[in-house]
Every structure is written in structure tokens, then in C-alpha cells.
Protein backbone atom coordinates (compact mmCIF):
# COMPACT_ATOMS: atom_id res chain seq x y z
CA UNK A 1 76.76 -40.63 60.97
CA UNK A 2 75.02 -43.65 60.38
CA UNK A 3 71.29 -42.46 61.15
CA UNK A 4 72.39 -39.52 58.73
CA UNK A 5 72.52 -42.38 56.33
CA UNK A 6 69.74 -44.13 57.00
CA UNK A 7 67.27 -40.78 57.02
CA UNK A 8 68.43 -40.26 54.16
CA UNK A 9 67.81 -43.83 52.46
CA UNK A 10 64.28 -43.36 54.05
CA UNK A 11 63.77 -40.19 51.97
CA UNK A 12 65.22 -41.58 48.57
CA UNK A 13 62.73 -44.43 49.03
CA UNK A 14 59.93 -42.35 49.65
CA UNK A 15 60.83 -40.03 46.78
CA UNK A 16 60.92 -43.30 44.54
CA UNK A 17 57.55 -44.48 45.50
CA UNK A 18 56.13 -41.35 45.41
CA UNK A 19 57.22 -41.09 41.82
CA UNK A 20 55.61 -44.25 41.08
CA UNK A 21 52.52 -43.44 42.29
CA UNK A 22 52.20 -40.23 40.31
CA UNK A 23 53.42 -42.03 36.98
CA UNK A 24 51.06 -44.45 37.52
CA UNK A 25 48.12 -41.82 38.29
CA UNK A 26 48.68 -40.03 35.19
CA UNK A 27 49.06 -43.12 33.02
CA UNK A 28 45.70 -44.36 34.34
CA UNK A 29 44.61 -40.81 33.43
CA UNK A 30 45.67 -40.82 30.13
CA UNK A 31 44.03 -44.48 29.40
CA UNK A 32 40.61 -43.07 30.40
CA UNK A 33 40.91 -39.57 28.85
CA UNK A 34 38.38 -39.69 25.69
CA UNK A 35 35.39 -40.94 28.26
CA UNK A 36 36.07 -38.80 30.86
CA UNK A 37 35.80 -35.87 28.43
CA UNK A 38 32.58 -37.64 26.88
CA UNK A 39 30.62 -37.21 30.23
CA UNK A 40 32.03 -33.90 30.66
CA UNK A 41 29.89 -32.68 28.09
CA UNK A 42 27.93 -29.59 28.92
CA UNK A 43 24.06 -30.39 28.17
CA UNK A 44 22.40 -27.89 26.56
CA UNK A 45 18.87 -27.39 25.57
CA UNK A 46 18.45 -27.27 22.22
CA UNK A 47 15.75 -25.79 19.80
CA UNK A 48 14.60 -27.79 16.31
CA UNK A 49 13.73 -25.27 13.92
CA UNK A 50 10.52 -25.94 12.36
CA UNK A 51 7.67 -23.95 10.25
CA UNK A 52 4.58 -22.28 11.77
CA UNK A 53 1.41 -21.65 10.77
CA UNK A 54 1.40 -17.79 11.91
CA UNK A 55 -1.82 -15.71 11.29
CA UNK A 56 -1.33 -12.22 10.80
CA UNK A 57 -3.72 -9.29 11.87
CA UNK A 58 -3.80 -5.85 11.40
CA UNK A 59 -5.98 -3.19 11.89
CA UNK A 60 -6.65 0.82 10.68
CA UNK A 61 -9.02 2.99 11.32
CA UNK A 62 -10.65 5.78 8.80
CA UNK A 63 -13.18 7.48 7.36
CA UNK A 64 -15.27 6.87 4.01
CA UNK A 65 -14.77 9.36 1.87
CA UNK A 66 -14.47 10.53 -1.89
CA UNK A 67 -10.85 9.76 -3.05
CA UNK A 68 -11.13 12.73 -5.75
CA UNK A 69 -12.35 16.11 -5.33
CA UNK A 70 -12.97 18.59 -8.75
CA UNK A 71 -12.68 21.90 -8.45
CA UNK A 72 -15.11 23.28 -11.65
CA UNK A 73 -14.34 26.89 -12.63
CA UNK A 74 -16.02 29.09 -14.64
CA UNK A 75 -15.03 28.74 -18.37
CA UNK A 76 -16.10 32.04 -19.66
CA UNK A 77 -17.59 35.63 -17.60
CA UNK A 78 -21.16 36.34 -17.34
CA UNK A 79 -24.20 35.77 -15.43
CA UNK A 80 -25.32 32.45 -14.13
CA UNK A 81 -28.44 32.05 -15.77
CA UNK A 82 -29.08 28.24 -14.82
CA UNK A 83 -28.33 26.09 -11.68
CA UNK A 84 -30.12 23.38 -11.78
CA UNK A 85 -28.48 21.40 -9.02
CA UNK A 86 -28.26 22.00 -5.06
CA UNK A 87 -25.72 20.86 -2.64
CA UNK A 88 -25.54 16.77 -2.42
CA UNK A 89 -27.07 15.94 -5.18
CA UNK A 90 -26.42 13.18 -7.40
CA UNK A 91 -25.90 13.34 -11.16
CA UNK A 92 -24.37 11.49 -13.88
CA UNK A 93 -21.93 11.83 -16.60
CA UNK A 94 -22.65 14.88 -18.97
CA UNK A 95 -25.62 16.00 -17.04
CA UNK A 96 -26.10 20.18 -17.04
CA UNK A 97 -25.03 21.53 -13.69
CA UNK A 98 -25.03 25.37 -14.86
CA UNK A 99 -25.07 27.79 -17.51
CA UNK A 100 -23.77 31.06 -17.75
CA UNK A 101 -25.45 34.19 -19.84
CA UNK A 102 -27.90 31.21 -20.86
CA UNK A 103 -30.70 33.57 -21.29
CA UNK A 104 -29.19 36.30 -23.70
CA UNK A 105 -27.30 33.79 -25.73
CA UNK A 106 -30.88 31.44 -26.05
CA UNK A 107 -32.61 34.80 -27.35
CA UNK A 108 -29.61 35.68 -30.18
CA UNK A 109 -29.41 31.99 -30.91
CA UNK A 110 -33.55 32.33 -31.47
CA UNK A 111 -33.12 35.14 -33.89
CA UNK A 112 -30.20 33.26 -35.60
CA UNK A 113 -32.16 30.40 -36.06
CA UNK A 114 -35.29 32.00 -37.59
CA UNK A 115 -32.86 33.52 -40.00
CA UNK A 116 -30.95 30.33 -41.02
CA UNK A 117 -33.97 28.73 -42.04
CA UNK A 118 -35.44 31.39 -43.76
CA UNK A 119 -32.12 31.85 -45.76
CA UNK A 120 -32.25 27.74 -46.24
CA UNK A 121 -35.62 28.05 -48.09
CA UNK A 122 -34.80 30.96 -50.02
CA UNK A 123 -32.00 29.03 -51.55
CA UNK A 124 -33.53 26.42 -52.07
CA UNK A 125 -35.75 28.33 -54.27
CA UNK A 126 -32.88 29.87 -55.93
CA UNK A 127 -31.62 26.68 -56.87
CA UNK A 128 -34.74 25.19 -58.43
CA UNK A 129 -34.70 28.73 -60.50
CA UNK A 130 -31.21 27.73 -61.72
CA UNK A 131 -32.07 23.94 -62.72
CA UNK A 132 -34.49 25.56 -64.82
CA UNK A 133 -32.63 27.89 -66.33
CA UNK A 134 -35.14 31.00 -64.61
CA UNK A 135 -32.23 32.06 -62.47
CA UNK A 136 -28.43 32.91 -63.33
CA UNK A 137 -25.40 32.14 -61.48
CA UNK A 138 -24.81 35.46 -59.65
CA UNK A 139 -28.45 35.24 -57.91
CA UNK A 140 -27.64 31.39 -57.02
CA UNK A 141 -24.27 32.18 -55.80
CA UNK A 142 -25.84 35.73 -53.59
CA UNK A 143 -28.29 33.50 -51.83
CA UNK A 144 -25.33 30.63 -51.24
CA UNK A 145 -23.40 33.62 -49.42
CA UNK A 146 -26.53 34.67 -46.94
CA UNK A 147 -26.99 31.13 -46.05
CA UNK A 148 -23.55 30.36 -45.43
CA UNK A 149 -22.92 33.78 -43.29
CA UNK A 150 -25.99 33.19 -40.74
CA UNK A 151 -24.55 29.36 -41.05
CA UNK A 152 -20.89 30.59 -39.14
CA UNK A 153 -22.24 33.02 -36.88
CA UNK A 154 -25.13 30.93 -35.46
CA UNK A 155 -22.33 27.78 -35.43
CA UNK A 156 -20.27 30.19 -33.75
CA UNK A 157 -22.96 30.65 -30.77
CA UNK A 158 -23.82 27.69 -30.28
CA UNK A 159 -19.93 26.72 -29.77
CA UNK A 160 -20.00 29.83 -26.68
CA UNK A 161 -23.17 28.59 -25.61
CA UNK A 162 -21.93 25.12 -25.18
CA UNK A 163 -18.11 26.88 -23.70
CA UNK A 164 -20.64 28.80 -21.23
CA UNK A 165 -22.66 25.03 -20.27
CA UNK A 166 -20.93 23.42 -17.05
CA UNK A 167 -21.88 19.58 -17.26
CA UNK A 168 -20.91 17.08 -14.75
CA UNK A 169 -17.56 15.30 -16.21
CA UNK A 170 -18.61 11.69 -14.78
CA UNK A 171 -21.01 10.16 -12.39
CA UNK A 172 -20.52 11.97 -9.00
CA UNK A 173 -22.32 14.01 -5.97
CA UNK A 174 -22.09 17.52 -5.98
CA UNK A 175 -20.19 19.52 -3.27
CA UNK A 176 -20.22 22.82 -2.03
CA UNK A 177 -21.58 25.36 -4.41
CA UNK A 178 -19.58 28.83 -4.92
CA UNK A 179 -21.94 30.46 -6.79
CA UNK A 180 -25.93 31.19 -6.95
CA UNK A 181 -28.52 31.73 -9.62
CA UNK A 182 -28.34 35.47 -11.43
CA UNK A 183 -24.67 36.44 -9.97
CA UNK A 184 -22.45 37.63 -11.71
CA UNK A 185 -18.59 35.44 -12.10
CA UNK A 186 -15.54 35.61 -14.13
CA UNK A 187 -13.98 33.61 -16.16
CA UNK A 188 -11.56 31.31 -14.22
CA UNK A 189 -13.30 31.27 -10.71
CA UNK A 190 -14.69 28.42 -8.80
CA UNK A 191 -18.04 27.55 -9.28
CA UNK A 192 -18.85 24.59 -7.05
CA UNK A 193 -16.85 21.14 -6.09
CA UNK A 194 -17.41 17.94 -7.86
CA UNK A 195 -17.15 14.52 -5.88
CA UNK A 196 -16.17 11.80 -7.69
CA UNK A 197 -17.97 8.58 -6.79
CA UNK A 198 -15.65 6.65 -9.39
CA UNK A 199 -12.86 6.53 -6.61
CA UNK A 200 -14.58 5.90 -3.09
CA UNK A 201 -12.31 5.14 -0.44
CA UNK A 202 -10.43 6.09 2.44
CA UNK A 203 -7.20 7.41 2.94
CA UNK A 204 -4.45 6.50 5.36
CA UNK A 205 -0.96 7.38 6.24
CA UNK A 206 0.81 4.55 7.35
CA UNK A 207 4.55 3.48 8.37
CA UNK A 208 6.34 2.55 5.32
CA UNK A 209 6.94 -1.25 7.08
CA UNK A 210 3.44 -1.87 6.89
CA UNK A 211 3.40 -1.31 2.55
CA UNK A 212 3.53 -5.11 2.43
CA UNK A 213 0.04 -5.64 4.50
CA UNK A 214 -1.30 -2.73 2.16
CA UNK A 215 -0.02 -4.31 -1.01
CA UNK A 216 -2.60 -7.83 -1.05
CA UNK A 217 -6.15 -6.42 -1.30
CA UNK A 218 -7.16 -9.99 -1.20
CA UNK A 219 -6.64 -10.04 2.49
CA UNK A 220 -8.19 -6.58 3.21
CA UNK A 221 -11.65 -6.14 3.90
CA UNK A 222 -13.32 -2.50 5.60
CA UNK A 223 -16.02 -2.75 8.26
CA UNK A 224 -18.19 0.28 8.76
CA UNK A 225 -19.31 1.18 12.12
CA UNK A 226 -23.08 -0.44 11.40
CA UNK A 227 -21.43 -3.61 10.64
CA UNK A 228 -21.39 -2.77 6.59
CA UNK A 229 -18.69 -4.36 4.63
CA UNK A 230 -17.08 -3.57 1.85
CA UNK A 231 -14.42 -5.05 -0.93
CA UNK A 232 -11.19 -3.24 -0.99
CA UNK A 233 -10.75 -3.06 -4.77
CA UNK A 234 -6.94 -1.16 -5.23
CA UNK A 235 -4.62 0.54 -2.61
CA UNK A 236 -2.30 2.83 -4.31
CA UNK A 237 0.86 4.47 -2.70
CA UNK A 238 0.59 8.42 -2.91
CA UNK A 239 4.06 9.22 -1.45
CA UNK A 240 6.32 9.02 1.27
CA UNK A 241 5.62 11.63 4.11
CA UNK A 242 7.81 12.69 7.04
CA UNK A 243 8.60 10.33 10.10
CA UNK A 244 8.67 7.36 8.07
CA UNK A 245 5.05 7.13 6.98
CA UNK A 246 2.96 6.79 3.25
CA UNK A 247 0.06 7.98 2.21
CA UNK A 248 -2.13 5.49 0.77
CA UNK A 249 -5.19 5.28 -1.03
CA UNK A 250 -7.80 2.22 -0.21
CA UNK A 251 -10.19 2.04 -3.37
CA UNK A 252 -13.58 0.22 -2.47
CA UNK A 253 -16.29 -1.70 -4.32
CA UNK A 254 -19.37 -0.20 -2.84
CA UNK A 255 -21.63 -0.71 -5.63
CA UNK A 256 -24.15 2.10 -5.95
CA UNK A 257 -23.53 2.67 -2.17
CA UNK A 258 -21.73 5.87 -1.33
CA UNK A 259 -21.85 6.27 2.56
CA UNK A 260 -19.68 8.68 4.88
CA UNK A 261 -18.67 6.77 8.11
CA UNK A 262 -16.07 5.67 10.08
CA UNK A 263 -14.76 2.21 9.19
CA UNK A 264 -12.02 -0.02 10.15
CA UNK A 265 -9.81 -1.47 7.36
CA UNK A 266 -8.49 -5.00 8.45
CA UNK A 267 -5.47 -7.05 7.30
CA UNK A 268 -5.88 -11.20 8.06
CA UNK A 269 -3.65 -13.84 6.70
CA UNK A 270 -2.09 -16.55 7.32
CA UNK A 271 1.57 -17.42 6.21
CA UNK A 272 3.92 -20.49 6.89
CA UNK A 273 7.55 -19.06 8.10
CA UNK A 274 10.58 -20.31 10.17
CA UNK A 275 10.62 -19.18 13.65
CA UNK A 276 12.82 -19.44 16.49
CA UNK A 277 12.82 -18.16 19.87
CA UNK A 278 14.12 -14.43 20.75
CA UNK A 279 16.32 -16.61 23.13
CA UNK A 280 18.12 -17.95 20.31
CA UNK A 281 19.50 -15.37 18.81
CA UNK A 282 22.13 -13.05 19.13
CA UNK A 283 22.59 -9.75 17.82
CA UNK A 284 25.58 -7.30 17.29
CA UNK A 285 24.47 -3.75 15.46
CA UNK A 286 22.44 -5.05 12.29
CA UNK A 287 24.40 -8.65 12.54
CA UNK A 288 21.75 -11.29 14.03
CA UNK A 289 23.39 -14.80 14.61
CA UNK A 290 22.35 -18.05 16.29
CA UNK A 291 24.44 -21.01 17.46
CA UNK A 292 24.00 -23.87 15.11
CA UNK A 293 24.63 -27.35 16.56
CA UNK A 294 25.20 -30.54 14.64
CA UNK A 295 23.35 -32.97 16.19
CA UNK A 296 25.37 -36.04 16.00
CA UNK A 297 29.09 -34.43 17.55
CA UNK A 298 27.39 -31.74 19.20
CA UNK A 299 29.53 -29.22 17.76
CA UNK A 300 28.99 -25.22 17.98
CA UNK A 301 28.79 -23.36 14.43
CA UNK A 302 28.11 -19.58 14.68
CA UNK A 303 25.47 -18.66 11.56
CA UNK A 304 23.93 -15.22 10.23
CA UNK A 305 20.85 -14.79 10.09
CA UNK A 306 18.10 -12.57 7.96
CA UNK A 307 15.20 -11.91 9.98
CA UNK A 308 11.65 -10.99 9.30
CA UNK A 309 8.47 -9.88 11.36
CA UNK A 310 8.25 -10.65 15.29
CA UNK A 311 5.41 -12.73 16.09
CA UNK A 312 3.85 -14.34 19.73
CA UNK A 313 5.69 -17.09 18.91
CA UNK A 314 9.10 -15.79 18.20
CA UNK A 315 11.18 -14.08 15.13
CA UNK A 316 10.64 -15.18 11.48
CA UNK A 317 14.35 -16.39 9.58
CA UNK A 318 14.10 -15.11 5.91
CA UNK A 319 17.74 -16.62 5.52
CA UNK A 320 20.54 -18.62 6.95
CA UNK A 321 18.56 -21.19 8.46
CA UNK A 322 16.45 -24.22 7.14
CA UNK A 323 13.76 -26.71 8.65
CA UNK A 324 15.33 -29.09 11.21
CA UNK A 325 18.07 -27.09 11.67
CA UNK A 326 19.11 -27.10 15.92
CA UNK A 327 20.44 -24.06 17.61
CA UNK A 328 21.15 -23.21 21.18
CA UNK A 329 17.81 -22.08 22.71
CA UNK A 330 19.46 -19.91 25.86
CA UNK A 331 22.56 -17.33 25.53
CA UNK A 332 24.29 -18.20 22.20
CA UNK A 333 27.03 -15.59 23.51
CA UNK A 334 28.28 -18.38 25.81
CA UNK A 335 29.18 -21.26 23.39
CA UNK A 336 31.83 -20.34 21.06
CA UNK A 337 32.20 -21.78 17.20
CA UNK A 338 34.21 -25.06 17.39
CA UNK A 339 33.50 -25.99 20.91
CA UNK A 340 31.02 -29.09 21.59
CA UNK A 341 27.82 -29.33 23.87
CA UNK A 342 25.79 -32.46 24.94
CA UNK A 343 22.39 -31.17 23.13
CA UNK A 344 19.65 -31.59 25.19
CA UNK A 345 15.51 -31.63 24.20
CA UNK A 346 15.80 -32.31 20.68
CA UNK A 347 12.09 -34.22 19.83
């Protein structure tokens, strides 16, 4: 009975300083709470976004070429009585390439011609009769008639003479020729090609992403395979082709230089843009985020980003992020918004 007792005094006693102990554990605890948390920071390395000089290459390959080809076609039937050029050659603006029934249409205008100045002088006479009062109207207004008749019809020859004359319409290099000397064609065909060295290029199909490269002929310049260079003076967009791609136009400045060769057309800039590590940044479909982190409390803020072109370097921020700005460098996934890091290699 009375060790009963006394075991259990023992184990009140024991509960009681037990107690004790614990309270004052936890109250020791709680004292020390906001610096044990402090040093229980995570450290994190942390990126300082900044701008970079980036230069930007790019390169095509082509082939010189004339940008516009001209089909000529006969403008009336008959024989070709005149070609006066041969394959390659080059002419200028308004020069005669061909003629067609040249040699019947010379003789009739010949005949025509003899005529209209015979009927010129003979009313000139008339009309000197009439001033002096040796003629009368009716002979004055006969000989007006004649002359004006052979007038129309030999006006009228020379116009199908001139239809029938194939002239080159600017200055250019003649292509392949349909058509030789004495044949006869018909009205409508195709006579020969016309290059137009007005519009000397090369042409490219390109992805549509690339447009922007394409679009500052400043930065362009074309190399030829001899080491010839030349001024990229226009680059218009033809229209959008399957896959993706445009066809483009690259205009150059050649001067009087018209050359057929392979060249390269190169893109080099360079442009100042935010960039921040691939590491950085997170991605979820067409959603690209980084974690922001304030400096001072080290707290996580989750922010969208627009991004631009990759580069060695990393990925260029169009939007959502400014210079100075810190983010986590390594796995954004694994700090959520509102919790706090101890950032780490901030310079």
C-alpha cells in the first residue's frame, strides 16, 4: 500500500518536470523563431538581367539572275523581214529588234511617197494659180483632194509599218529567239524573250520568320563566287508559298555589270536586347514565365514573359522584364510566387 503510494508520487513528479521542460523548450523556441527562419533561407543563384550587344548573321545562297523576263509576241502576221539582233545581245531602249513584211511595206511606202510629193507640188502650183486669179476654186479644191487622199493612205502605212516594227521596250539583253529571218509568224506568237537589266537580282524563298532580316537592305550585302560585291538596292515580298516560306525578290546595284553567278546574300547586324538564360525560364504551351526575385526580402514573383530570337547567349525578352531585373537562374518550377529565397550571385 504504501510503495503503491510512493510509485505513484514518483510518477506525478516526473510528469511535472517533464512538463516543465517541454514548456520551457518551446518557449525558448518561440523567442528565437524569426532568426532561426532567417538562416533557413534557401540560397539560390540568381541571374541580373542586363542588355547585350548581340551580332546577328545570316546567310543565303543564290544565283544572279534577271528579276523580269518579257515575252515579245508578234503584233501583226507576215514575214520577218528584219532581225537585226542574235541571242545575248545587248540593246537599249527603243532600239529595232525586228520587223515583219518590212520589205513589201518599204516598196508601197516608196511608191506612196513619190506620189505625195508630186501631189504636194502640184498644189502648190494650183494655189499660186488661185492667188492670181489664173485658177478657180474647183481646180484648187481637186488638187486639195489628191493631196489629202495619198496624205491618209501613206499615214496609214506608215502606222502598220511602225505596228509591224518590234523595238526593245527598255535597256535589256536579249534571250532566246523564237523566230528567224524570212519565216513566216502570226499575229500573237512569241517572237523571242526580253531580259530586263532594270531589275537584276536574285530570287529566294525563305521562311516567313526570317522577313525581318530581309526587310533592312542596309545590312545586306551579296558576294559572288569571285569575291564581287554588290549593293542590295530593294527586297520585295512576292507571296507566301507552302510550308511556311516567301518568295522574295533581292534587287541589286550592279552598275553597268550584269553577271550570272552564284552568290551568297549575307545579313550582319548588331542589336542591343535583354537576354536571359534558357535556364531561367519556364514555359507552359505558348505561356513563357520566369521567377522574379526582389532583391532586398528575397521574395518569389512569377512574371510572363514575351520572347524574341534565341541567341549563343540565351533568349531575347521583348516584354515583361526590364534591365536589373533578378530571376531564378536554375528550375523556376521549384520556387513558388510568395515564397522567399536567400539570392545568391547577384554582382
Amino acid at each position: 500500500m504504501c510503495m503503491n503510494k510512493y510509485l505513484k508520487v514518483c510518477f506525478l513528479y516526473c510528469m511535472a518536470l517533464l512538463i516543465s521542460v517541454l514548456g520551457g523548450g518551446c518557449s525558448k523556441g518561440e523567442s528565437g523563431v524569426s532568426g532561426g527562419e532567417a538562416e533557413a533561407l534557401t540560397e539560390v543563384e540568381v541571374w541580373k538581367v542586363g542588355s547585350e550587344a548581340i551580332k546577328v548573321q545570316r546567310h543565303w545562297l543564290g544565283s544572279l539572275q534577271p528579276l523580269r523576263v518579257l515575252s515579245i509576241q508578234a503584233p501583226a502576221s507576215g514575214i520577218v523581214e528584219q532581225l537585226n539582233v542574235n541571242e545575248g545581245d545587248r540593246v537599249k531602249a527603243d532600239d529595232v529588234l525586228l520587223r515583219i513584211g518590212g520589205g513589201a511595206f518599204d516598196a508601197r511606202r516608196q511608191v506612196l511617197q513619190e506620189r505625195y510629193h508630186q501631189l504636194q507640188a502640184e498644189l502648190d502650183r494650183w494655189q499660186r494659180l488661185a492667188d492670181a486669179g489664173a485658177a478657180g476654186p474647183a481646180e484648187l479644191s481637186e488638187a486639195k483632194l489628191r493631196y489629202l487622199e495619198v496624205s491618209e493612205t501613206l499615214a496609214g502605212l506608215n502606222a502598220i509599218m511602225e505596228t509591224a516594227t518590234v523595238r526593245a521596250p527598255r535597256n535589256g539583253r536579249v534571250g532566246a529567239i523564237a523566230v528567224s529571218r524570212g519565216g513566216l509568224v502570226q499575229e500573237g506568237v512569241l517572237l523571242l524573250q526580253f531580259e530586263d537589266e532594270e531589275r537584276w537580282g536574285l530570287r529566294l524563298n525563305v521562311p516567313s520568320r526570317q522577313l525581318d532580316y530581309l526587310r533592312k537592305p542596309e545590312s545586306l550585302s551579296v558576294v559572288g563566287t569571285e569575291g564581287q560585291r554588290f549593293k542590295v538596292s530593294q527586297v520585295v515580298d512576292v507571296g507566301e508559298i507552302q510550308g511556311g516560306f516567301v518568295a522574295v525578290e533581292v534587287l541589286l546595284d550592279t552598275g553597268d555589270e550584269r553577271i550570272r553567278t552564284e552568290v551568297e546574300l549575307q545579313f550582319e547586324n548588331t542589336v542591343h536586347a535583354l537576354i536571359v538564360p534558357w535556364t531561367s525560364v519556364a514555359s507552359e504551351g505558348d505561356d513563357h514565365w520566369v521567377a522574379l526575385v526582389d532583391p532586398d526580402s528575397g521574395e518569389i514573383e512569377r512574371r510572363k514573359l514575351r520572347l524574341g530570337r534565341a541567341h549563343a547567349s540565351g533568349v531575347e525578352v521583348l516584354d515583361g522584364l526590364a534591365e536589373g531585373d533578378c530571376i531564378v537562374r536554375y528550375e523556376p518550377r521549384s520556387h513558388t510566387e510568395g515564397t522567399r529565397i536567400k539570392p545568391a550571385g547577384i554582382q
